[in-house]
C-alpha atoms as a PDB file:
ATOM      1  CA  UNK A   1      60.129 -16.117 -84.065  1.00  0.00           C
ATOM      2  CA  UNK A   2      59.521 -12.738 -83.449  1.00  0.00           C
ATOM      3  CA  UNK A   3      61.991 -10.925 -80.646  1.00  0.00           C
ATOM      4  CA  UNK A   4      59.896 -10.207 -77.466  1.00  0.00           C
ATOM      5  CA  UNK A   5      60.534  -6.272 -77.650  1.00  0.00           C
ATOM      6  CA  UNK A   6      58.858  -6.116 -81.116  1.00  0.00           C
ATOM      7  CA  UNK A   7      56.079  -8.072 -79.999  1.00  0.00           C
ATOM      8  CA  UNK A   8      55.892  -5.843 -77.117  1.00  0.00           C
ATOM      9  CA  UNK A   9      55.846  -2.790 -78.993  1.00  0.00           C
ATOM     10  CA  UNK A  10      53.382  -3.846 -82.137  1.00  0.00           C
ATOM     11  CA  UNK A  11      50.776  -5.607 -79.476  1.00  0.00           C
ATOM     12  CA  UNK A  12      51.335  -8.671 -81.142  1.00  0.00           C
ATOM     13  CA  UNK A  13      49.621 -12.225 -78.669  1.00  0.00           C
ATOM     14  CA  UNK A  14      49.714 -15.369 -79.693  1.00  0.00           C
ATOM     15  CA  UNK A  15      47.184 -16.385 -82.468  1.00  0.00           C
ATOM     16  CA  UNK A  16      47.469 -12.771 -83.956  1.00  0.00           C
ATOM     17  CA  UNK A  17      47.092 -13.332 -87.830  1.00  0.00           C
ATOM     18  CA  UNK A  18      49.699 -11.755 -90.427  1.00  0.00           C
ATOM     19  CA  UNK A  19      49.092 -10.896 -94.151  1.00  0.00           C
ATOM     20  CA  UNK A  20      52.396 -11.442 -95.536  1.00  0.00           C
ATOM     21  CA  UNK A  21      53.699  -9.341 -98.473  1.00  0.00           C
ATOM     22  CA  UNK A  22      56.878  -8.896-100.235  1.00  0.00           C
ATOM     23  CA  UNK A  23      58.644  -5.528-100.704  1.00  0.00           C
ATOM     24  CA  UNK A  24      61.189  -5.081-103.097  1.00  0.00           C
ATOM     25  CA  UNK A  25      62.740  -8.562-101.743  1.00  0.00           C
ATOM     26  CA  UNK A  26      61.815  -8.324 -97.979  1.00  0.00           C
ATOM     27  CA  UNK A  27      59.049  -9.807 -96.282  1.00  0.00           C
ATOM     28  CA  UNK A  28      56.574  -8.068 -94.522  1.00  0.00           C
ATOM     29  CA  UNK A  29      54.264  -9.074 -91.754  1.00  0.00           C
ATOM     30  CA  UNK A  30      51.430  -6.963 -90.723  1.00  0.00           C
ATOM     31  CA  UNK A  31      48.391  -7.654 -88.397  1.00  0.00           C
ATOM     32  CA  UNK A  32      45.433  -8.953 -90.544  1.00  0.00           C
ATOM     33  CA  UNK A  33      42.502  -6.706 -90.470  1.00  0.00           C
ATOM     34  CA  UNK A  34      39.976  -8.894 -91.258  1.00  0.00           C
ATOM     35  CA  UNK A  35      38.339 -11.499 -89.184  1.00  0.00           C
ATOM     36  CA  UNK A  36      39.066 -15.275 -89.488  1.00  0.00           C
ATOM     37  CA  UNK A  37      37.820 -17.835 -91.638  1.00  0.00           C
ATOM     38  CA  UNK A  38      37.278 -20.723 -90.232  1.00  0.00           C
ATOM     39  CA  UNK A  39      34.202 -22.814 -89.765  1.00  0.00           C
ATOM     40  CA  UNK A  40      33.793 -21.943 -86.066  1.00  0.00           C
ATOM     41  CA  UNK A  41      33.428 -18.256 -86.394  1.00  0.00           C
ATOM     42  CA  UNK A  42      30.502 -18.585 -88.694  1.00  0.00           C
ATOM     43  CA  UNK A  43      28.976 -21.373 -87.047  1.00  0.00           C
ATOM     44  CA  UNK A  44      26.774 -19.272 -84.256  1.00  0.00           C
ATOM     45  CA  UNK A  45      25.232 -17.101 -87.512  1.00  0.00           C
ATOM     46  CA  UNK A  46      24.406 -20.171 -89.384  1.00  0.00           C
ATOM     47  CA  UNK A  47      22.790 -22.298 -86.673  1.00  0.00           C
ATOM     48  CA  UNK A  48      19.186 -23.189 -87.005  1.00  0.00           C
ATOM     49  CA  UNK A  49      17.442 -22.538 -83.994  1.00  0.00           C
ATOM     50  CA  UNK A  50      14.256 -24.248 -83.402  1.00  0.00           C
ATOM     51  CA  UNK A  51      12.890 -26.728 -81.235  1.00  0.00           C
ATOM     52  CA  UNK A  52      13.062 -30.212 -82.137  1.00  0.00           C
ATOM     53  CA  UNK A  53      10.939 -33.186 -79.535  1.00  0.00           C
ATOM     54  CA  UNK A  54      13.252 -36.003 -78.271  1.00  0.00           C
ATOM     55  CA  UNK A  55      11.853 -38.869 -80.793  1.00  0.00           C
ATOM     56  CA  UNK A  56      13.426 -36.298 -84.312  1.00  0.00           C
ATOM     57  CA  UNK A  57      16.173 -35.838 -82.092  1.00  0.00           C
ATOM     58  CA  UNK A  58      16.642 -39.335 -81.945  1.00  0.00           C
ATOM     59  CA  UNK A  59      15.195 -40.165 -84.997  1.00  0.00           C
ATOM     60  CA  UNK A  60      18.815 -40.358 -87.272  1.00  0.00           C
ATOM     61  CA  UNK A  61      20.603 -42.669 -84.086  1.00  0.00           C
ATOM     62  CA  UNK A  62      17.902 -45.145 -84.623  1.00  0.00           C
ATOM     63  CA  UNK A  63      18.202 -45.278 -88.335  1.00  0.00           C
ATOM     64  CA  UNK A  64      21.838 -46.235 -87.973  1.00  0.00           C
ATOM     65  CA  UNK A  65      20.821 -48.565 -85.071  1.00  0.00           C
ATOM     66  CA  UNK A  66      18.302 -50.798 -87.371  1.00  0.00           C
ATOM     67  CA  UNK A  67      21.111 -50.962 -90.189  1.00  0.00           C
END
């Protein structure tokens, strides 16, 4: 864990990211600079946003319904 007063002093919340290096033996945390990676960040971009009527909607639920 990381004492309060460094936390404090470096901004640091909880969820903050580190890149993690080591130094000449030491390990150092930093703040990552770069955006996350994960599946929900990129979902908004990669949506596909058109209108669809109720029955194509549907259309996959019934498949699995006839099986």
């Amino acid at each position: 864990m990381i004492p309060k007063a460094i936390r404090a002093a470096l901004h640091v919340r909880p969820g903050t990211r580190f890149s993690v290096t080591l130094d000449n033996g030491r390990i150092v945390l930093e703040p990552s600079t770069t955006k996350s990676k994960r599946l929900s960040d990129w979902l908004p971009a990669i949506q596909v946003r058109r209108k669809i009527d109720d029955a194509e909607l549907m259309a996959p639920v019934d498949r699995c319904s006839d099986a």
